[in-house]
C-alpha atoms as a PDB file:
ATOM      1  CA  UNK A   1     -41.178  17.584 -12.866  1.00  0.00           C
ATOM      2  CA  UNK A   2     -43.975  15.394 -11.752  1.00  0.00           C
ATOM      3  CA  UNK A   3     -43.882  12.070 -10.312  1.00  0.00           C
ATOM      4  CA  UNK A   4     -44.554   9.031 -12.008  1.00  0.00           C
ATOM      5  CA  UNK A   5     -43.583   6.190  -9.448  1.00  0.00           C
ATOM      6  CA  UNK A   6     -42.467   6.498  -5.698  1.00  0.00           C
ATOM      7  CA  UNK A   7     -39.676   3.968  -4.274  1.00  0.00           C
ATOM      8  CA  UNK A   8     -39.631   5.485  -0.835  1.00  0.00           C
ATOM      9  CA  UNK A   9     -40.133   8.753   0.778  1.00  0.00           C
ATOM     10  CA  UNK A  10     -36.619   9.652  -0.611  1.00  0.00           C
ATOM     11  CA  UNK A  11     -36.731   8.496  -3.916  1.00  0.00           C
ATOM     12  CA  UNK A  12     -38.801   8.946  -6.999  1.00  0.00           C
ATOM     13  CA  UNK A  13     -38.929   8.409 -10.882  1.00  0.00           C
ATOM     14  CA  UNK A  14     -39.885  11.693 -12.799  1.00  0.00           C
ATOM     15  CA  UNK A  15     -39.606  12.857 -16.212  1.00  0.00           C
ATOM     16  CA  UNK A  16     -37.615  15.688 -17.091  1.00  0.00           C
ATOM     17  CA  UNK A  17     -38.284  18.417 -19.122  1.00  0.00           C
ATOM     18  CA  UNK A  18     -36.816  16.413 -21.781  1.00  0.00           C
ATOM     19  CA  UNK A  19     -39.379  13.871 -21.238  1.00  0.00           C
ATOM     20  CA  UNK A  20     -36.516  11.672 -20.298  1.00  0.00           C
ATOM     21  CA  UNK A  21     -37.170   9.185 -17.057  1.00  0.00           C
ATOM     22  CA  UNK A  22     -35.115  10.290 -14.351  1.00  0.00           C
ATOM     23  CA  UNK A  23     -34.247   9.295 -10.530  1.00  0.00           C
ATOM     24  CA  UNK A  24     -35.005  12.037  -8.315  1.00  0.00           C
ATOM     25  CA  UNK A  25     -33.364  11.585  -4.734  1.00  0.00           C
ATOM     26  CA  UNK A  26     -33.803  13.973  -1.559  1.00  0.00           C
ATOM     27  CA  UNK A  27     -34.407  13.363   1.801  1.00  0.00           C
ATOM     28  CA  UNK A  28     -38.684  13.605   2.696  1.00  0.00           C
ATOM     29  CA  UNK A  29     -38.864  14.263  -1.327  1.00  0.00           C
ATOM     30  CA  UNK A  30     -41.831  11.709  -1.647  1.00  0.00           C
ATOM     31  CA  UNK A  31     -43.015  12.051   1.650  1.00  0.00           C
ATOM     32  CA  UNK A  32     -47.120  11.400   1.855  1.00  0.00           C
ATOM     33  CA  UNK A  33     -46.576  12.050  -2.114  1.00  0.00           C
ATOM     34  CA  UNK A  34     -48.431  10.275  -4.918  1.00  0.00           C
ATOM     35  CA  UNK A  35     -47.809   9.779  -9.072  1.00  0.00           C
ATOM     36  CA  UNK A  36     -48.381  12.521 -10.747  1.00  0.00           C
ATOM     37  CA  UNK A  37     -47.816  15.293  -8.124  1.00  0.00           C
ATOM     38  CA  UNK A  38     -45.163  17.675  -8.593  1.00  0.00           C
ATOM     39  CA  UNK A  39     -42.042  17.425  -7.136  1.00  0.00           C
ATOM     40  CA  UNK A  40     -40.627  20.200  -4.601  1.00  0.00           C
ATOM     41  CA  UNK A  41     -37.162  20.957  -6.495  1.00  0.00           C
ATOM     42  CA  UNK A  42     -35.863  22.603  -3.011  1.00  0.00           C
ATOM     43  CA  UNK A  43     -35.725  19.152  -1.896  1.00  0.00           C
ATOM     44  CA  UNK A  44     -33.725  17.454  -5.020  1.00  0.00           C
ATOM     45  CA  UNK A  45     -30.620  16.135  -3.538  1.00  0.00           C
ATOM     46  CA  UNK A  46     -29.174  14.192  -6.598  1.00  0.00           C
ATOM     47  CA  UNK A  47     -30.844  13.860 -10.213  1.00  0.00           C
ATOM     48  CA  UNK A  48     -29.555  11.032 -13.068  1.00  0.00           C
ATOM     49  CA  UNK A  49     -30.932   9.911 -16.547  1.00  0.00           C
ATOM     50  CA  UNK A  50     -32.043   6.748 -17.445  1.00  0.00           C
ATOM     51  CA  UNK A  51     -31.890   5.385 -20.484  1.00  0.00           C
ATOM     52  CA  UNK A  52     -32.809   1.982 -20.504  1.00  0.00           C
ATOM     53  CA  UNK A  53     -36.275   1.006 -20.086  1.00  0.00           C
ATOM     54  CA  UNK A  54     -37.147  -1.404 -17.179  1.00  0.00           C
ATOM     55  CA  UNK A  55     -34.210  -0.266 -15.061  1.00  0.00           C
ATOM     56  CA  UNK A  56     -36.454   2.056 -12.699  1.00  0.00           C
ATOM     57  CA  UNK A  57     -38.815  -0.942 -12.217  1.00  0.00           C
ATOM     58  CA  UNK A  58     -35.764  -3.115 -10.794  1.00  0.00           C
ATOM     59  CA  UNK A  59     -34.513   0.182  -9.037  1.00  0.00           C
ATOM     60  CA  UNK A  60     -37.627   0.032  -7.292  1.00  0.00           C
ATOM     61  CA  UNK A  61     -37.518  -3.663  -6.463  1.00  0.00           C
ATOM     62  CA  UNK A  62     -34.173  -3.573  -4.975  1.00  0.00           C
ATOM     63  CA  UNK A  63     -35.063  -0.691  -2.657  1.00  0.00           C
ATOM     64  CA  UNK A  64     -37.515  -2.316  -0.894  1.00  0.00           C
ATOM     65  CA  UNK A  65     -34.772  -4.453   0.197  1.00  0.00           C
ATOM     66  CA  UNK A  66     -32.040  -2.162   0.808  1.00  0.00           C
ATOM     67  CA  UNK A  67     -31.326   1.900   1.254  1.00  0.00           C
ATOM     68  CA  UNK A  68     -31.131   4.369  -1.042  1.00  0.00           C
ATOM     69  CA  UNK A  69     -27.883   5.254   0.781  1.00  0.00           C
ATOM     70  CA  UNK A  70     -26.105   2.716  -1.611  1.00  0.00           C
ATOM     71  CA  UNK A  71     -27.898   3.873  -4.475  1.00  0.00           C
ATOM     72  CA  UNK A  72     -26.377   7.588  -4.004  1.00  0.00           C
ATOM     73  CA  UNK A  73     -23.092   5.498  -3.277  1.00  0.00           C
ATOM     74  CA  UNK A  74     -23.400   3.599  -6.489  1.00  0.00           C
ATOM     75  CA  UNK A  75     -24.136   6.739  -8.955  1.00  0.00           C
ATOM     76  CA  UNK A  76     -20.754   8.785  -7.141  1.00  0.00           C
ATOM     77  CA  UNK A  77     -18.742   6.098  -8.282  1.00  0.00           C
ATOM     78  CA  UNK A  78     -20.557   5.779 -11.630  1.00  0.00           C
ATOM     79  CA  UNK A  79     -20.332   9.781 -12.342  1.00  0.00           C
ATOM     80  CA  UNK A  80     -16.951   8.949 -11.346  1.00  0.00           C
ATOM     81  CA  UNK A  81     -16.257   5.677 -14.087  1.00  0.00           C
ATOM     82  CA  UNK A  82     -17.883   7.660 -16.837  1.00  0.00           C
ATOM     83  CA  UNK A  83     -15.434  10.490 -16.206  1.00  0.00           C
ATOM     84  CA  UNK A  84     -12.645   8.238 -16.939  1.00  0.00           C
ATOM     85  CA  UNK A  85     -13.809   5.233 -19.297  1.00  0.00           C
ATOM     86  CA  UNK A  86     -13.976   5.121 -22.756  1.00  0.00           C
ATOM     87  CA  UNK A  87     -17.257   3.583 -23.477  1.00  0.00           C
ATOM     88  CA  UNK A  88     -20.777   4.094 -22.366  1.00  0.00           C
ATOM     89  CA  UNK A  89     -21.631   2.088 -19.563  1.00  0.00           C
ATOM     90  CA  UNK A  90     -24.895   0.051 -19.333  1.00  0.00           C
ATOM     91  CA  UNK A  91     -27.964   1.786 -17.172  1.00  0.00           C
ATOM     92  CA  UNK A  92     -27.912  -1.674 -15.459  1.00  0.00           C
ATOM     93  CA  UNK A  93     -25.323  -0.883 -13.356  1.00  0.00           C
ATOM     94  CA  UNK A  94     -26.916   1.220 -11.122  1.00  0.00           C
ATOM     95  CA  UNK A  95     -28.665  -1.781  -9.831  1.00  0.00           C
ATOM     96  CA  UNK A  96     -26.214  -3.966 -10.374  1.00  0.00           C
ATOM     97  CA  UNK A  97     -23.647  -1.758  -8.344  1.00  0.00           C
ATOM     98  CA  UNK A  98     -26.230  -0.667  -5.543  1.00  0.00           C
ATOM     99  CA  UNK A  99     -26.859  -4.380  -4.883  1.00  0.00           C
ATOM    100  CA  UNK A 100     -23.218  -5.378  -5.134  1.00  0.00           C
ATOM    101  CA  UNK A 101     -22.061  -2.717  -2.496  1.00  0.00           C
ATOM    102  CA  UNK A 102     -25.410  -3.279  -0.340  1.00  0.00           C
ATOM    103  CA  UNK A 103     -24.371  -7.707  -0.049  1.00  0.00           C
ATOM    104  CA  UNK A 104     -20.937  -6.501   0.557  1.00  0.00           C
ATOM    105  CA  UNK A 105     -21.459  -4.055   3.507  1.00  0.00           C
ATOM    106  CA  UNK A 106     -23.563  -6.449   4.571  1.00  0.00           C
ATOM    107  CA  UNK A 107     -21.163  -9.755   4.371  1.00  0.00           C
ATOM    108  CA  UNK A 108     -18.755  -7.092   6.198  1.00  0.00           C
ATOM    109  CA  UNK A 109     -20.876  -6.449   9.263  1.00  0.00           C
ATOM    110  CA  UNK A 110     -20.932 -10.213   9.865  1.00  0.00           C
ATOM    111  CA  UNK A 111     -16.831 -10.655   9.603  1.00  0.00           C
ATOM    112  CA  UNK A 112     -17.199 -12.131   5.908  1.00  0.00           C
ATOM    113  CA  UNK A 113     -14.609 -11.527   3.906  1.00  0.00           C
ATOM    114  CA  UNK A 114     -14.544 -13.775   0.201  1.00  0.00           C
ATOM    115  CA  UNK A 115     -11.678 -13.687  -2.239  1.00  0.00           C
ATOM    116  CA  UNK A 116     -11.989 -12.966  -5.502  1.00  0.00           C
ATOM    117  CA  UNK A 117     -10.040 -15.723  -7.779  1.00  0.00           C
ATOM    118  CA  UNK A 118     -10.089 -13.733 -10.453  1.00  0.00           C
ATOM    119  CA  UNK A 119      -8.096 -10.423  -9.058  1.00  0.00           C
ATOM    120  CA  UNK A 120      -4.854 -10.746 -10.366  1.00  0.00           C
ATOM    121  CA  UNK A 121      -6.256 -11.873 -14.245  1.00  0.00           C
ATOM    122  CA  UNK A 122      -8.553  -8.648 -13.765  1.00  0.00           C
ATOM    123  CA  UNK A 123      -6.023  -6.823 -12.087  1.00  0.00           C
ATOM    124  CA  UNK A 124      -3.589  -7.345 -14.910  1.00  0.00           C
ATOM    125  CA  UNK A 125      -5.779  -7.661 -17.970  1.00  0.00           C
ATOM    126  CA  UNK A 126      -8.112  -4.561 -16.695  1.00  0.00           C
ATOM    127  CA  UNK A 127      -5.829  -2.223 -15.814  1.00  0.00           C
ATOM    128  CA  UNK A 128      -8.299   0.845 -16.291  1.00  0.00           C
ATOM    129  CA  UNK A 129     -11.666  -0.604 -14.533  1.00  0.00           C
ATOM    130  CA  UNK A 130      -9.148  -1.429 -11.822  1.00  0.00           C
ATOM    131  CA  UNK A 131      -8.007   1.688 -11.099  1.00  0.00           C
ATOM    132  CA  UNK A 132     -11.557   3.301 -11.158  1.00  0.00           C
ATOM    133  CA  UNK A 133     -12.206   0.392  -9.228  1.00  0.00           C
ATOM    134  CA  UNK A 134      -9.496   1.111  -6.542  1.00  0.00           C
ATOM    135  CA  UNK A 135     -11.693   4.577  -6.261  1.00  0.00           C
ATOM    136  CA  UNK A 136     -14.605   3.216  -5.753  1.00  0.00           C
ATOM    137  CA  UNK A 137     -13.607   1.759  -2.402  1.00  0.00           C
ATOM    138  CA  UNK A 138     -12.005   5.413  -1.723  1.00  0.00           C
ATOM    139  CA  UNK A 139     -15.992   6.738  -2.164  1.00  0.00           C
ATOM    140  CA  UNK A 140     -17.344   3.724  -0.468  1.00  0.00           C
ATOM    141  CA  UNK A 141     -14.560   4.552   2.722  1.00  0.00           C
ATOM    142  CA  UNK A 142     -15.937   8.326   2.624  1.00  0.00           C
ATOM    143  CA  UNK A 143     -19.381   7.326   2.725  1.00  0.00           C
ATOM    144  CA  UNK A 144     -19.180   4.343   5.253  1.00  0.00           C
ATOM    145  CA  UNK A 145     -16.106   4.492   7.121  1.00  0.00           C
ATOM    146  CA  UNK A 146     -15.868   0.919   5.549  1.00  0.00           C
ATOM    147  CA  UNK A 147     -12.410   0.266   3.676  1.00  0.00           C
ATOM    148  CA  UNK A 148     -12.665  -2.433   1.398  1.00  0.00           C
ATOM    149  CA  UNK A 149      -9.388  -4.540   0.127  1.00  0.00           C
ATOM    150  CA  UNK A 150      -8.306  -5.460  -3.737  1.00  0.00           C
ATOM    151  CA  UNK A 151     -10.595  -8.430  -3.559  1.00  0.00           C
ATOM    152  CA  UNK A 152     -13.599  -5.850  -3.270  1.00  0.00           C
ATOM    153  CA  UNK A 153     -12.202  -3.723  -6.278  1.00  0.00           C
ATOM    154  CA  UNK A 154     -12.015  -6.402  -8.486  1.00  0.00           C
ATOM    155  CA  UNK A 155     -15.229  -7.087  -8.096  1.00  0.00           C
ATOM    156  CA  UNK A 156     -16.338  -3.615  -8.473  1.00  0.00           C
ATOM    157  CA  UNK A 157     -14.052  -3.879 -12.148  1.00  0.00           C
ATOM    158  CA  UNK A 158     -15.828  -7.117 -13.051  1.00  0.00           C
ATOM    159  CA  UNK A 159     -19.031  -4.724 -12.869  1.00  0.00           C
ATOM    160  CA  UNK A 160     -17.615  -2.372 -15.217  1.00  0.00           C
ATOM    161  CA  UNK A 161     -16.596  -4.745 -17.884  1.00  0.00           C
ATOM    162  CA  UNK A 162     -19.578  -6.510 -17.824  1.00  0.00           C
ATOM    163  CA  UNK A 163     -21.441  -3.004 -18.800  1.00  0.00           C
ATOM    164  CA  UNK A 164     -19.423  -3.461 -22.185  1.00  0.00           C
ATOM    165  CA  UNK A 165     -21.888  -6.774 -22.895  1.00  0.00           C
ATOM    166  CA  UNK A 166     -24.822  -4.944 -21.991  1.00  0.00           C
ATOM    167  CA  UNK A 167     -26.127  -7.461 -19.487  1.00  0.00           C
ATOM    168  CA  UNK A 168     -26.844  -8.418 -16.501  1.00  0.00           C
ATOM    169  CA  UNK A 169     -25.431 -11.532 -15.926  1.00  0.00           C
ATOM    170  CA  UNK A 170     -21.824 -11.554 -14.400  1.00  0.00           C
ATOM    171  CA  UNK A 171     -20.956 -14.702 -15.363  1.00  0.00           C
ATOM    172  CA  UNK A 172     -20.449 -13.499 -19.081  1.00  0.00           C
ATOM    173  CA  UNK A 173     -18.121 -11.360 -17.482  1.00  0.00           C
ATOM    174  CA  UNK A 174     -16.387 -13.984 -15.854  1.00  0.00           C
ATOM    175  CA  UNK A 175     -16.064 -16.252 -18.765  1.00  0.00           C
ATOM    176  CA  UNK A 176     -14.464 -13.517 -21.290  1.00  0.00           C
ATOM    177  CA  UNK A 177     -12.154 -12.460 -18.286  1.00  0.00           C
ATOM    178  CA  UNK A 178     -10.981 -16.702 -17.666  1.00  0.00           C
ATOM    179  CA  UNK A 179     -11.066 -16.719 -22.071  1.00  0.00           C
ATOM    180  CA  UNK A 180      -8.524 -13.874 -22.340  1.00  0.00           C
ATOM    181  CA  UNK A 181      -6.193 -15.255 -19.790  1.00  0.00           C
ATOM    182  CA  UNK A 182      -6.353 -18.819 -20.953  1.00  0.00           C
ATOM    183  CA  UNK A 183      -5.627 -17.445 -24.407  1.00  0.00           C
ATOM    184  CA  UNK A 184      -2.680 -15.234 -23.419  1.00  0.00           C
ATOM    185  CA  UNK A 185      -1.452 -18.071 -21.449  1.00  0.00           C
ATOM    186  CA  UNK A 186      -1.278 -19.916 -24.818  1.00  0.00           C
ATOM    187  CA  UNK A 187       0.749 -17.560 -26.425  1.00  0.00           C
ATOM    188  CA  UNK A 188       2.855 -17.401 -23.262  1.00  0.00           C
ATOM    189  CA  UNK A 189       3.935 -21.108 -23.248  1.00  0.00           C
ATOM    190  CA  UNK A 190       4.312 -21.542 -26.891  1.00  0.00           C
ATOM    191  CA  UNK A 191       6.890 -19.043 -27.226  1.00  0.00           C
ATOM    192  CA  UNK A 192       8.452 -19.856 -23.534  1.00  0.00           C
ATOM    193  CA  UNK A 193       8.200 -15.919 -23.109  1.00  0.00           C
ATOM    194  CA  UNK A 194       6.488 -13.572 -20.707  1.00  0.00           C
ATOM    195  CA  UNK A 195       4.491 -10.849 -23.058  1.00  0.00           C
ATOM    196  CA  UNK A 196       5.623  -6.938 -22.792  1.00  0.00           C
ATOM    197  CA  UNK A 197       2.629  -5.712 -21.308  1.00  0.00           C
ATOM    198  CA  UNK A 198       3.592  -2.029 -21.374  1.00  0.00           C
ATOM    199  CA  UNK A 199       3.628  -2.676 -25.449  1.00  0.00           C
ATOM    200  CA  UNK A 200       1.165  -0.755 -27.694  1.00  0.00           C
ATOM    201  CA  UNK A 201       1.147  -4.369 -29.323  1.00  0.00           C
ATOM    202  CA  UNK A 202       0.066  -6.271 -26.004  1.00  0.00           C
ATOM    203  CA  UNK A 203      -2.903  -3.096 -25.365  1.00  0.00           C
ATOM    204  CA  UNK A 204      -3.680  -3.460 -29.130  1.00  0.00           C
ATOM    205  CA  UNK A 205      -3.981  -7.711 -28.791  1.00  0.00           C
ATOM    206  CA  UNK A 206      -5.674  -7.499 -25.550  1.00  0.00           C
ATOM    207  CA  UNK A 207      -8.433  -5.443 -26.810  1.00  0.00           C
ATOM    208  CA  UNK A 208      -9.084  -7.457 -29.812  1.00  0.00           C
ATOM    209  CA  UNK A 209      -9.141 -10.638 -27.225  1.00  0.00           C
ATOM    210  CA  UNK A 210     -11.804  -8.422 -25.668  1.00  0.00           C
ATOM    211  CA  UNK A 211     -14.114  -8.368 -28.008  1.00  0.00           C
ATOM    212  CA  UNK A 212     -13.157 -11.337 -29.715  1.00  0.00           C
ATOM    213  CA  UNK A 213     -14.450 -13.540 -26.395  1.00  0.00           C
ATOM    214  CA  UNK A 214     -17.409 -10.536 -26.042  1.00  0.00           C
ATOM    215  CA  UNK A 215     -18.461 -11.800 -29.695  1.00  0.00           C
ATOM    216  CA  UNK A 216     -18.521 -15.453 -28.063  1.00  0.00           C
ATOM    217  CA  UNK A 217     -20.989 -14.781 -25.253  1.00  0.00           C
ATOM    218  CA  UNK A 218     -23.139 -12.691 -27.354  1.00  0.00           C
ATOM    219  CA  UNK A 219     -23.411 -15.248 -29.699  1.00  0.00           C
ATOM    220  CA  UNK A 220     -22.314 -12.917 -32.723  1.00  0.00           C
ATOM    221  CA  UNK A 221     -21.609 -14.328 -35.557  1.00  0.00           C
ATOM    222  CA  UNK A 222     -18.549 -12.939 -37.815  1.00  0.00           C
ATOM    223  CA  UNK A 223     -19.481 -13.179 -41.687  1.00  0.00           C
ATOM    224  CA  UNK A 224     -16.251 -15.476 -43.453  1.00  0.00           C
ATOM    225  CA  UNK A 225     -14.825 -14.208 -46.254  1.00  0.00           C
ATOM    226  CA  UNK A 226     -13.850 -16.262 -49.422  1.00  0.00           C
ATOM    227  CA  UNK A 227     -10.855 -15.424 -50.196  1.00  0.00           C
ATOM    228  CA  UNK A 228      -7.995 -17.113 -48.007  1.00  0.00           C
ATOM    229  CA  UNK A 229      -5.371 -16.069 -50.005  1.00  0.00           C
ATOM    230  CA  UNK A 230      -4.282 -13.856 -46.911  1.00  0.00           C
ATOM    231  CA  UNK A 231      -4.883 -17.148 -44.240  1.00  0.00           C
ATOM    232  CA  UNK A 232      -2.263 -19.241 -46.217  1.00  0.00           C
ATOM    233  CA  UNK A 233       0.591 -16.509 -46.511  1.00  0.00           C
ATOM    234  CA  UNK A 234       0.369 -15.942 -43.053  1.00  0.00           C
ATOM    235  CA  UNK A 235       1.005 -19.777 -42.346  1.00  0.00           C
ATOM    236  CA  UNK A 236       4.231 -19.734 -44.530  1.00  0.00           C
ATOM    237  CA  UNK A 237       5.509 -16.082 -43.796  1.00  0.00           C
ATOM    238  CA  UNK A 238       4.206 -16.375 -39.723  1.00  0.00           C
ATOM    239  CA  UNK A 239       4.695 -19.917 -39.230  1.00  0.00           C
ATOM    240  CA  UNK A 240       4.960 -20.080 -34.918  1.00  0.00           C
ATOM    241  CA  UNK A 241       2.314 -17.530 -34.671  1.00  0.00           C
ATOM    242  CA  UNK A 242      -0.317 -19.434 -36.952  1.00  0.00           C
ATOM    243  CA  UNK A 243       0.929 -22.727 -34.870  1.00  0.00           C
ATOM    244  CA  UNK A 244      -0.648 -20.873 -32.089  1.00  0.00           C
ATOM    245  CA  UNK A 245      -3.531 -19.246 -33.210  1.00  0.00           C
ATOM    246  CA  UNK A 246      -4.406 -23.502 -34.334  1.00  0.00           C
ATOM    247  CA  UNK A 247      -3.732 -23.855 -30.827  1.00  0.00           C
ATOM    248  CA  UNK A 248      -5.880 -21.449 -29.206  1.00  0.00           C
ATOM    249  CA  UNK A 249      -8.589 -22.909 -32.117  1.00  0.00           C
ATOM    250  CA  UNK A 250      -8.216 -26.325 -30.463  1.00  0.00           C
ATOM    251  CA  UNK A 251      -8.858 -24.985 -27.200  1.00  0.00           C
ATOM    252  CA  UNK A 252     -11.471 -23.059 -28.142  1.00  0.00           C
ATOM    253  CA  UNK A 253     -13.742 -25.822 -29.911  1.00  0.00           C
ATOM    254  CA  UNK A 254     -12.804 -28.111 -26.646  1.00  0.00           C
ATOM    255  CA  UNK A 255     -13.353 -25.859 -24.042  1.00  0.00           C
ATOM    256  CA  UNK A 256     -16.383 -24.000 -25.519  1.00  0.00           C
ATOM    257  CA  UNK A 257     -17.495 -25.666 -28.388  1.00  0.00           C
ATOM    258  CA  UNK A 258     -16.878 -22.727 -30.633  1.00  0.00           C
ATOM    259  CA  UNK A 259     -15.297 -23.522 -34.372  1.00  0.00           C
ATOM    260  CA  UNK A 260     -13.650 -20.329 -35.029  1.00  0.00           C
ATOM    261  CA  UNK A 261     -13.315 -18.733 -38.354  1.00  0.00           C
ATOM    262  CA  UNK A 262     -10.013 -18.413 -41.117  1.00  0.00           C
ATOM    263  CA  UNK A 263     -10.520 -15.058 -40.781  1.00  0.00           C
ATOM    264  CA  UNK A 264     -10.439 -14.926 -36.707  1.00  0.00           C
ATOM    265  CA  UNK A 265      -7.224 -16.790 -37.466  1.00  0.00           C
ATOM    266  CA  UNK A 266      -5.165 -14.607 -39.706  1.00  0.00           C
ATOM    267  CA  UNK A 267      -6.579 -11.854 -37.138  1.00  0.00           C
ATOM    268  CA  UNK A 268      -5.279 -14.246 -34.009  1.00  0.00           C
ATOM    269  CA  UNK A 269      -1.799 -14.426 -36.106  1.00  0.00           C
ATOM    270  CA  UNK A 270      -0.949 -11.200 -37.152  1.00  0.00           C
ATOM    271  CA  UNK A 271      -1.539  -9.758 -32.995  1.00  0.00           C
ATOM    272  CA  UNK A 272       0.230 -12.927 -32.040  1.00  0.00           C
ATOM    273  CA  UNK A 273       2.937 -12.111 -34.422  1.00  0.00           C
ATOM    274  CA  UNK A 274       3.405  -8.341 -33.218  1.00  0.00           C
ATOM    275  CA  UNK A 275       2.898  -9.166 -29.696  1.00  0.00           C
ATOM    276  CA  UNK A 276       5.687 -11.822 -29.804  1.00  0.00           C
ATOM    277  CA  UNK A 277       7.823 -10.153 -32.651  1.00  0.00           C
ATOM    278  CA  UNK A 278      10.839  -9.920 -29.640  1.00  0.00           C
ATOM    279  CA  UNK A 279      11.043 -13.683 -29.469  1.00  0.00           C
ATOM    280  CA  UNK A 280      11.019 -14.161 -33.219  1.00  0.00           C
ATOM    281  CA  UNK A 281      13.780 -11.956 -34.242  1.00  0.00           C
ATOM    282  CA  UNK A 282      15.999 -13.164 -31.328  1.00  0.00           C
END
């Protein structure tokens, strides 16, 4: 491999023999090195693949600022996340996640500790991320002698989901997370019942909130179909369930401006249907 930008004298972009761009990390690797010299493979510490072009470029900005140290931190937990998610996670986060845990060692030198409002919606509604999450601060206590409470790990999870939008702006994150619970809280009070969330129903209606609210921020439009046929005998044969998908539509075009579709709705009624089917047949 040969290098084709330095960061520091630890840390280098290369392409691989696949002609794929690559961080190469090793301590003295790029030490009084240059672009297109060789690299010394004894000295190759840790190796990963980027995808995504003009990640290396904000790799290298960020490590000007901080160390590399979080960077190696960052891709242990991410070799880790990959091992146990089911989707591809964006290239981002490996700037995302060095910069996260670099402001939060840092906040903890200087006795800062900030909540996160959001732990017990992400706690509850992503169960998996959390638990990866929960790891995370198990690598970043082996590495640091730093342990990190809930608050940190939800943070850490936030990161995660966000790499299903492909971004890099949290606050998408944030706003499908505070969607998802304000729509399950809708369901909750109109039926006066607490949902079974160890129900394949409640997984199977919290994914399609997922991705339903990912569809909002990403501005993705959903093609309507003609025929409603389907949307009007689910208001006679599902009555309280389509009552509360034209709930959630309300709240919706108020709180976001967003005119949802008939189609999201007979979608909306038939999980709100299964999800709730307990309280109906009672």
């Amino acid at each position: 491999m040969k290098i084709k930008k330095v960061f520091n004298n630890n840390v280098v972009i290369a392409n691989n023999e696949k002609d794929q761009e690559v961080v190469v990390m090793g301590r003295g690797l790029a030490f009084q090195k240059k672009a297109g010299e060789p690299i010394d493979t004894s000295k190759i510490e840790k190796t990963f693949v980027l995808e995504k072009h003009g990640v290396s470029d904000k790799l290298a900005k960020l490590l000007n600022d901080t160390s590399e140290r979080y960077l190696n931190i960052s891709s242990k937990i991410l070799d880790y996340a990959k091992s146990r998610l089911p989707y591809k996670l964006d290239d981002h986060l490996y700037v995302a996640l060095t910069d996260h845990i670099s402001f939060a060692i840092s906040r903890h030198e200087q006795g800062i500790a900030l909540k996160n409002p959001l732990l017990w919606e992400i706690r509850k509604h992503y169960k998996l991320e959390f638990q990866v999450a929960l790891k995370a601060l198990a690598i970043i206590q082996e590495e640091t002698g730093i342990l990190f409470g809930e608050d940190e790990a939800a943070s850490i999870a936030l990161h995660l989901v966000n790499s299903q939008l492909s971004g890099e702006n949290m606050a998408e994150a944030v706003q499908v997370t505070e969607m998802v619970n304000n729509i399950l809280n809708i369901v909750k009070y109109h039926f006066g019942m607490e949902l079974d969330e160890s129900s394949i129903n409640y997984e199977r209606f919290l994914t399609h909130l997922r991705f339903f609210a990912m569809r909002f921020v990403r501005k993705e439009k959903v093609e309507e179909s003609e025929d409603h046929f389907l949307y009007e005998q689910l208001n006679k044969k599902y009555p309280e369930a389509f009552r509360c998908s034209e709930k959630i539509k309300v709240y919706l075009e108020k709180s976001y401006n967003w005119e949802i579709s008939k189609d999201e709705i007979i979608y909306l009624t038939l999980h709100i249907y299964r999800v709730t089917q307990r309280y109906q047949q009672s």
